[in-house]
N, C-alpha and C. Protein backbone atom coordinates (compact mmCIF):
# COMPACT_ATOMS: atom_id res chain seq x y z
N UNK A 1 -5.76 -4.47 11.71
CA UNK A 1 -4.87 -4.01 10.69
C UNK A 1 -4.05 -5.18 10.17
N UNK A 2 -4.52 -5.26 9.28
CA UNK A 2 -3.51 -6.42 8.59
C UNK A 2 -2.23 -6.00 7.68
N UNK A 3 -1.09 -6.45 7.68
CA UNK A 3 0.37 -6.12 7.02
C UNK A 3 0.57 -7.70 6.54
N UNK A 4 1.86 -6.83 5.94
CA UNK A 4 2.80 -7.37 5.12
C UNK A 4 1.98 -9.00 4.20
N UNK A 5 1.03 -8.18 3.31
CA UNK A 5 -0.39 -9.18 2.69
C UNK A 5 0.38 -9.26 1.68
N UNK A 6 0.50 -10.08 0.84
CA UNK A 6 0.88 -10.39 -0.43
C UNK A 6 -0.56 -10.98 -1.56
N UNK A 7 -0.35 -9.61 -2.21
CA UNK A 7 -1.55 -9.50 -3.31
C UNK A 7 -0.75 -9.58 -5.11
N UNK A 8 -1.26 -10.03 -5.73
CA UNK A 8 -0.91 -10.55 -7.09
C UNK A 8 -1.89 -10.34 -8.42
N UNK A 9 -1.53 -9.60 -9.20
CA UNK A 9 -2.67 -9.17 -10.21
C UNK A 9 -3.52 -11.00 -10.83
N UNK A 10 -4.41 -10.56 -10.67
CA UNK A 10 -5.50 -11.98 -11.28
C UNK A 10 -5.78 -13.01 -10.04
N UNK A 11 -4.95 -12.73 -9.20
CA UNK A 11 -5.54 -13.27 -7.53
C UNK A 11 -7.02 -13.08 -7.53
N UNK A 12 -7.90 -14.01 -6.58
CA UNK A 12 -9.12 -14.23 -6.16
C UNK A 12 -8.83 -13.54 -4.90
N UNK A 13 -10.17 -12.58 -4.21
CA UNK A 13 -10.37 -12.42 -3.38
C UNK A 13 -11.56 -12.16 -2.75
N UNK A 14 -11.74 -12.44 -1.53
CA UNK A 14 -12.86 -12.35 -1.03
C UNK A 14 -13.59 -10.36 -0.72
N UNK A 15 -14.71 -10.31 -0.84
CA UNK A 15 -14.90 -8.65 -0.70
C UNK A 15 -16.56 -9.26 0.14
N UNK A 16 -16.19 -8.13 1.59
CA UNK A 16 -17.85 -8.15 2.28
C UNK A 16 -18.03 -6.77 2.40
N UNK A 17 -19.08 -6.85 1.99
CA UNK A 17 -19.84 -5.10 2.61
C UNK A 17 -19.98 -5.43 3.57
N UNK A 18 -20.02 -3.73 4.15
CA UNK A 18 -19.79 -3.74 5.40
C UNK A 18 -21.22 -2.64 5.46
N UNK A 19 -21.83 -3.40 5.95
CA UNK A 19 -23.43 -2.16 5.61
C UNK A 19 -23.61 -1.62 7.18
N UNK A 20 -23.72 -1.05 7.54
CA UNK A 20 -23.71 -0.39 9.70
C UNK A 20 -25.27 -0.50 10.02
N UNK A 21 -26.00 -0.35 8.53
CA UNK A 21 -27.53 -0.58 8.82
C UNK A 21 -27.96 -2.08 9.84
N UNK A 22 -26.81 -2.73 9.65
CA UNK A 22 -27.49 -4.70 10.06
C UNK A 22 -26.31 -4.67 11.00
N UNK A 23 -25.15 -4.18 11.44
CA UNK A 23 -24.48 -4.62 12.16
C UNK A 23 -23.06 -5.09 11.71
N UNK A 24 -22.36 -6.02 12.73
CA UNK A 24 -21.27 -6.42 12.18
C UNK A 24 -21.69 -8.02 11.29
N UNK A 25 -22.04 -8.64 11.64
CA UNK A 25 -22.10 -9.95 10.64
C UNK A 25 -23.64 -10.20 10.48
N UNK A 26 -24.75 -9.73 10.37
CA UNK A 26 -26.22 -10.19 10.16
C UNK A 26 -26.19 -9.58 8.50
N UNK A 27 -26.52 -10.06 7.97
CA UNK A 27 -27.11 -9.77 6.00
C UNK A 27 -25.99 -9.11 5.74
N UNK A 28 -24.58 -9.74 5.58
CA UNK A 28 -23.79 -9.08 4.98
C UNK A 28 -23.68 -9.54 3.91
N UNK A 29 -23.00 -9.51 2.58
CA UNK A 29 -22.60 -10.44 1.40
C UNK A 29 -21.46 -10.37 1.24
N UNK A 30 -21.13 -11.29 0.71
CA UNK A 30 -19.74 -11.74 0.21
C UNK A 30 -19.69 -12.01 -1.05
N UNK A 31 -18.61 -11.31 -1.77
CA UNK A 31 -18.72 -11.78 -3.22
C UNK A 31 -17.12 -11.78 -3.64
N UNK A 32 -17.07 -12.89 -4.72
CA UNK A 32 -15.93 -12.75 -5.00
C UNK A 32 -15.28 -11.85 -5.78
N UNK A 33 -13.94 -11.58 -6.17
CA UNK A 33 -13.22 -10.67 -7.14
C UNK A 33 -11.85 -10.94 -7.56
N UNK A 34 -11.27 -10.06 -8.68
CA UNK A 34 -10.22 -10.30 -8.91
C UNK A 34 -9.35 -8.97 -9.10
N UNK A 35 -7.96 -9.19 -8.58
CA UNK A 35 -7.38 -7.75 -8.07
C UNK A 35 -6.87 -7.88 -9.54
N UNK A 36 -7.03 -6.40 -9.85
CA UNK A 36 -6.53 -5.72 -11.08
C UNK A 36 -5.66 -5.03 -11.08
N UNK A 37 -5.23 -3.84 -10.70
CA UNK A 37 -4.41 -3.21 -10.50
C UNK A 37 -3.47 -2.92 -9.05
N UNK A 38 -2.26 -3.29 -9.00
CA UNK A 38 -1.70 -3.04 -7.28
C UNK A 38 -0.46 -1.76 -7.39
N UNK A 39 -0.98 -0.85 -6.62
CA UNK A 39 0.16 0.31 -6.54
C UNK A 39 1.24 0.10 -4.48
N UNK A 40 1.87 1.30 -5.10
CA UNK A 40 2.18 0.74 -3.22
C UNK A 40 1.72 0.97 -2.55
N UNK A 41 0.71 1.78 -2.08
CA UNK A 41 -0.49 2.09 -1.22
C UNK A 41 -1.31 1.06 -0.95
N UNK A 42 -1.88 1.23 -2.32
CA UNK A 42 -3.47 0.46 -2.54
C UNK A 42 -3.91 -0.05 -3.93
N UNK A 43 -4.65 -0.62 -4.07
CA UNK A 43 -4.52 -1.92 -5.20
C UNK A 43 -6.75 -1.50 -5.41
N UNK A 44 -7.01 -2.26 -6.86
CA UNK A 44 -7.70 -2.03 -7.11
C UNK A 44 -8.70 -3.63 -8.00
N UNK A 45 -9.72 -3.53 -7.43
CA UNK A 45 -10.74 -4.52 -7.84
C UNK A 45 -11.26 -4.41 -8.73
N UNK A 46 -11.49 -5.76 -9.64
CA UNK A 46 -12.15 -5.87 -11.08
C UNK A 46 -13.51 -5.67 -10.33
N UNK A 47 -14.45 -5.09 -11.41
CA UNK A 47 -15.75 -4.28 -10.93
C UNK A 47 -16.27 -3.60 -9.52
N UNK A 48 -14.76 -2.84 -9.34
CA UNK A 48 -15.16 -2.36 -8.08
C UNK A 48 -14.56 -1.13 -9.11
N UNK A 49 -15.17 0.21 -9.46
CA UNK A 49 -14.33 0.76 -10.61
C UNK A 49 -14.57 2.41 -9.84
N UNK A 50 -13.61 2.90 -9.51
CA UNK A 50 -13.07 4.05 -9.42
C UNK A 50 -13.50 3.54 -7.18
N UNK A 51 -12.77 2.81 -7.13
CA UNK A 51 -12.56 2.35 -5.60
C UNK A 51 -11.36 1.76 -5.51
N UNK A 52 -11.01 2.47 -4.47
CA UNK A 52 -9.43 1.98 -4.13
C UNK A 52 -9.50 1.18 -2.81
N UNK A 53 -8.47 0.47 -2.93
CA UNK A 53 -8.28 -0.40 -1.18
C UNK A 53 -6.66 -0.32 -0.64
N UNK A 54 -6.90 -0.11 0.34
CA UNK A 54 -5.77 -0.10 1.35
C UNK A 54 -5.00 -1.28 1.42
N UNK A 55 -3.54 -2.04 0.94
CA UNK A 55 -3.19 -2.48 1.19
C UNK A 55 -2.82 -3.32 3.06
N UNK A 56 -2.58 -2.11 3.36
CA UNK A 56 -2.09 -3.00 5.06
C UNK A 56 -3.69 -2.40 5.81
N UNK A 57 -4.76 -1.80 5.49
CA UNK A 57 -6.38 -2.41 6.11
C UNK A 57 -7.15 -3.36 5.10
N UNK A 58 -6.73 -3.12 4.08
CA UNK A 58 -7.25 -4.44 3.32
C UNK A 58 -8.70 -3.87 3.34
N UNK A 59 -8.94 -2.46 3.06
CA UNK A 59 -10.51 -1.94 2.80
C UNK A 59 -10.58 -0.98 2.10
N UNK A 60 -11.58 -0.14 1.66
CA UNK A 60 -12.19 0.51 0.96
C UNK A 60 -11.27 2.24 1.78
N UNK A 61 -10.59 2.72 0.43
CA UNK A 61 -10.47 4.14 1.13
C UNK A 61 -12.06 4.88 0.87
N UNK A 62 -11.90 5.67 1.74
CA UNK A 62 -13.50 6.71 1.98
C UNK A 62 -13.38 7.98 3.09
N UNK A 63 -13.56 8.87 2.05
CA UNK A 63 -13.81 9.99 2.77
C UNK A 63 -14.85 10.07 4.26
N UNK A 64 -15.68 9.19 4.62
CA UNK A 64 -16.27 8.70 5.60
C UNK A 64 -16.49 7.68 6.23
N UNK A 65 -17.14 6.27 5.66
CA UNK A 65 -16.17 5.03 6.39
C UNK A 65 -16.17 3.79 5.29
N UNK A 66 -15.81 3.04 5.76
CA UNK A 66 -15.28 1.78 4.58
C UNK A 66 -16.60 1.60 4.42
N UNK A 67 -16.66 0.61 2.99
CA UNK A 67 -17.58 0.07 2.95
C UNK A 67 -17.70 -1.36 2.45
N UNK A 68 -16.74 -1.57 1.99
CA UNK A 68 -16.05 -3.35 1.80
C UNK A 68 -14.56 -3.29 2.73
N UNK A 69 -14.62 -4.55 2.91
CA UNK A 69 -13.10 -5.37 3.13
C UNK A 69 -12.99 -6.28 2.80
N UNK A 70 -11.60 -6.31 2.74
CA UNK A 70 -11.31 -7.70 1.52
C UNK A 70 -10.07 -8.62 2.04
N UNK A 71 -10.92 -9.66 2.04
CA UNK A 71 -10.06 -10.92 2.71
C UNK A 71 -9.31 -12.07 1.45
N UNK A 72 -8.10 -12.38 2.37
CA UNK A 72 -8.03 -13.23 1.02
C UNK A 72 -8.09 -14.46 1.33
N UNK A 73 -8.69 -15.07 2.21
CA UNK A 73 -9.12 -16.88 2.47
C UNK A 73 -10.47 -16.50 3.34
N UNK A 74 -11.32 -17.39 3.32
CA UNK A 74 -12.64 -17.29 3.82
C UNK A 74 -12.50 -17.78 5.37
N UNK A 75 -11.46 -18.69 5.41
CA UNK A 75 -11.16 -18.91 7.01
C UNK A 75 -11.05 -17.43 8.15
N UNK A 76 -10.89 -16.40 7.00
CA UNK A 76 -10.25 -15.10 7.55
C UNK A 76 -11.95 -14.64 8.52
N UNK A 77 -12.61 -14.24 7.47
CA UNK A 77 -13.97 -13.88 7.48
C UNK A 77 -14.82 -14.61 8.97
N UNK A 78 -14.74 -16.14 9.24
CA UNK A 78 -14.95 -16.93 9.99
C UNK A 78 -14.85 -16.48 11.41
N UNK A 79 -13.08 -16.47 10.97
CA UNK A 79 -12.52 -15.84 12.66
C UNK A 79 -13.04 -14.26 13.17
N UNK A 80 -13.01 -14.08 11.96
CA UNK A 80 -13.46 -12.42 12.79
C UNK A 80 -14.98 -12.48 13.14
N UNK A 81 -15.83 -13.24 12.91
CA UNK A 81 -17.25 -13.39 12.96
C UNK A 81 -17.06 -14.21 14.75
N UNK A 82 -15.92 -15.23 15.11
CA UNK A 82 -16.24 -15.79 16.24
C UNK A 82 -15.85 -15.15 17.15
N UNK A 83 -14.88 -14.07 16.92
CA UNK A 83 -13.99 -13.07 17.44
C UNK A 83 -15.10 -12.41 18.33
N UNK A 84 -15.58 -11.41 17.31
CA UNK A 84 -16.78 -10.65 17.43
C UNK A 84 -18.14 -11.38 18.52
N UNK A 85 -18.43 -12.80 17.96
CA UNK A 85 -19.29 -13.03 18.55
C UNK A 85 -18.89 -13.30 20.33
N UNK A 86 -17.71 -13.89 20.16
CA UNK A 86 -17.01 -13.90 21.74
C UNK A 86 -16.89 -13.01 22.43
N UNK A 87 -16.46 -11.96 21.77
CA UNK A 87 -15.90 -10.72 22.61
C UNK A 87 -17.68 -10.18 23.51
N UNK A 88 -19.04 -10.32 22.34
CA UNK A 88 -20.19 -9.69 22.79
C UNK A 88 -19.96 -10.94 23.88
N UNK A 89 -20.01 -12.18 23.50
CA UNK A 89 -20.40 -12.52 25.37
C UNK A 89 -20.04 -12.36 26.05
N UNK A 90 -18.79 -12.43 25.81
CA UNK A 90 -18.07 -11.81 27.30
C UNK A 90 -18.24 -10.58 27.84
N UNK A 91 -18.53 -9.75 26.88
CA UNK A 91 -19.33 -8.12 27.24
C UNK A 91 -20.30 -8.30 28.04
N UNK A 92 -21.40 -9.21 27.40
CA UNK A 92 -22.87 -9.71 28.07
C UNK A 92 -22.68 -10.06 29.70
N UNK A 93 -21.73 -11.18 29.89
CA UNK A 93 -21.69 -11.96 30.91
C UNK A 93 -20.99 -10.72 31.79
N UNK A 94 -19.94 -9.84 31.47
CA UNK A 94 -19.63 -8.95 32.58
C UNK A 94 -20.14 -7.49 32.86
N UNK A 95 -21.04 -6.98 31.85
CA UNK A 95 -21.40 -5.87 31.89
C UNK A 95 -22.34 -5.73 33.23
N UNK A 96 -21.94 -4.62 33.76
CA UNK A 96 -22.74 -4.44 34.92
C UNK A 96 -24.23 -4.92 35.00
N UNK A 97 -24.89 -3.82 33.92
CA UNK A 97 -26.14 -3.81 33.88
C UNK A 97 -27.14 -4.87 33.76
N UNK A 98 -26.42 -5.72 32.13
CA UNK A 98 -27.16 -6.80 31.79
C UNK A 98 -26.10 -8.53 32.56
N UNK A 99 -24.84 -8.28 32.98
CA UNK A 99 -24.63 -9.50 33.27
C UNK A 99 -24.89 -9.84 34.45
N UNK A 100 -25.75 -9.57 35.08
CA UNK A 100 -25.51 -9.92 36.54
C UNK A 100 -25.55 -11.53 37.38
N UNK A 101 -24.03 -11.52 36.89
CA UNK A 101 -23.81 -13.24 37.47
C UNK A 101 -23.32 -12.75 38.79
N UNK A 102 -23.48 -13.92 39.54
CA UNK A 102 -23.00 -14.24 40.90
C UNK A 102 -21.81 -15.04 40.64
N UNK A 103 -20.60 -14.49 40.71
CA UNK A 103 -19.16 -15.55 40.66
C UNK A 103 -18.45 -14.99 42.03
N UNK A 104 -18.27 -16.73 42.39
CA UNK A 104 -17.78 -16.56 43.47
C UNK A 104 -15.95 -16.29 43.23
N UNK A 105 -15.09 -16.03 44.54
CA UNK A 105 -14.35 -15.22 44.32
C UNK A 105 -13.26 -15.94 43.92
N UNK A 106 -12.81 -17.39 44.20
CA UNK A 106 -12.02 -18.01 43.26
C UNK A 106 -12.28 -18.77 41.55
N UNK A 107 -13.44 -18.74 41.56
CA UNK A 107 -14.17 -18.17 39.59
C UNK A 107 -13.10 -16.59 39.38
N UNK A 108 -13.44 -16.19 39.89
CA UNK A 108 -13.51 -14.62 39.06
C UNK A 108 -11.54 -14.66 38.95
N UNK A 109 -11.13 -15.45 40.17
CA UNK A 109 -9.31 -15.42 40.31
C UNK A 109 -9.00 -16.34 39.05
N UNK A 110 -9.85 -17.30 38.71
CA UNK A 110 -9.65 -18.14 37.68
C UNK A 110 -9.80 -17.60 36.32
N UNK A 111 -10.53 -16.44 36.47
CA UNK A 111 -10.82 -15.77 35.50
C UNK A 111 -9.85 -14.80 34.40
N UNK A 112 -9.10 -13.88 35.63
CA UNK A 112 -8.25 -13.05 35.72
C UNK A 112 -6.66 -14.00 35.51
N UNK A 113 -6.57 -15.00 35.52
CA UNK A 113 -5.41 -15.38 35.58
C UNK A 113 -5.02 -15.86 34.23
N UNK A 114 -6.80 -16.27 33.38
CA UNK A 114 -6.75 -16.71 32.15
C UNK A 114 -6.43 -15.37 31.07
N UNK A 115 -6.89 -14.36 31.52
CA UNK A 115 -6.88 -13.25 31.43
C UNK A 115 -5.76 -12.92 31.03
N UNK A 116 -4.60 -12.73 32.13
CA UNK A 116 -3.36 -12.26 32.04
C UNK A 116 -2.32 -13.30 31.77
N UNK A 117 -3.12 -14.71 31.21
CA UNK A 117 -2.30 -15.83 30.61
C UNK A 117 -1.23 -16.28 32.33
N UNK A 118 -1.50 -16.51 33.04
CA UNK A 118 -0.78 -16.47 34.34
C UNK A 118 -0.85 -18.10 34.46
């Protein structure tokens, strides 16, 4: 959830579909735009026409689920892609099923401490 965004009529912004067919970041696109209209809710994209966006999610309202979000620096886009990709390894490496590492028991204390920033 992103807040307190400061958006400006004729601003550039970044817009990715968000397609669920490919996942979170495989064949997504990115295209650029320019905000046209801003109410206090939600604000509205040049050729994005009868679609509204959420100011503090910064996405597509929808009666079922988003289907763009809209960033406004490409550094944004980046982080959430390494975010994502980090979080799966670390899923990978601890999930019961598929991680099955052997860490011995001051690893795993080293682990937990990074964990809880200790």
């Amino acid at each position: 959830m992103k807040k307190d965004v400061l958006l400006q009529i004729g601003q550039k912004v970044l817009v990715k579909r968000l397609d669920p067919r490919y996942g979170r970041d495989e064949k997504t696109t990115i295209t650029e735009a320019i905000v046209e209209k801003i109410g206090k809710k939600y604000f509205y994209l040049k050729g994005y026409w009868s679609t509204k966006f959420s100011i503090t999610e910064m996405r597509d309202i929808s009666n079922y689920t988003s289907v763009y979000a809209v960033y406004l620096f490409e550094q944004e886009i980046k982080d959430e892609k390494e975010y994502f990709e980090k979080m799966k390894f670390l899923r990978d490496t601890f999930d019961y099923c598929r991680g099955k590492k052997d860490f011995k028991l001051d690893q795993l204390r080293k682990i937990c401490n990074i964990i809880n920033n200790e």
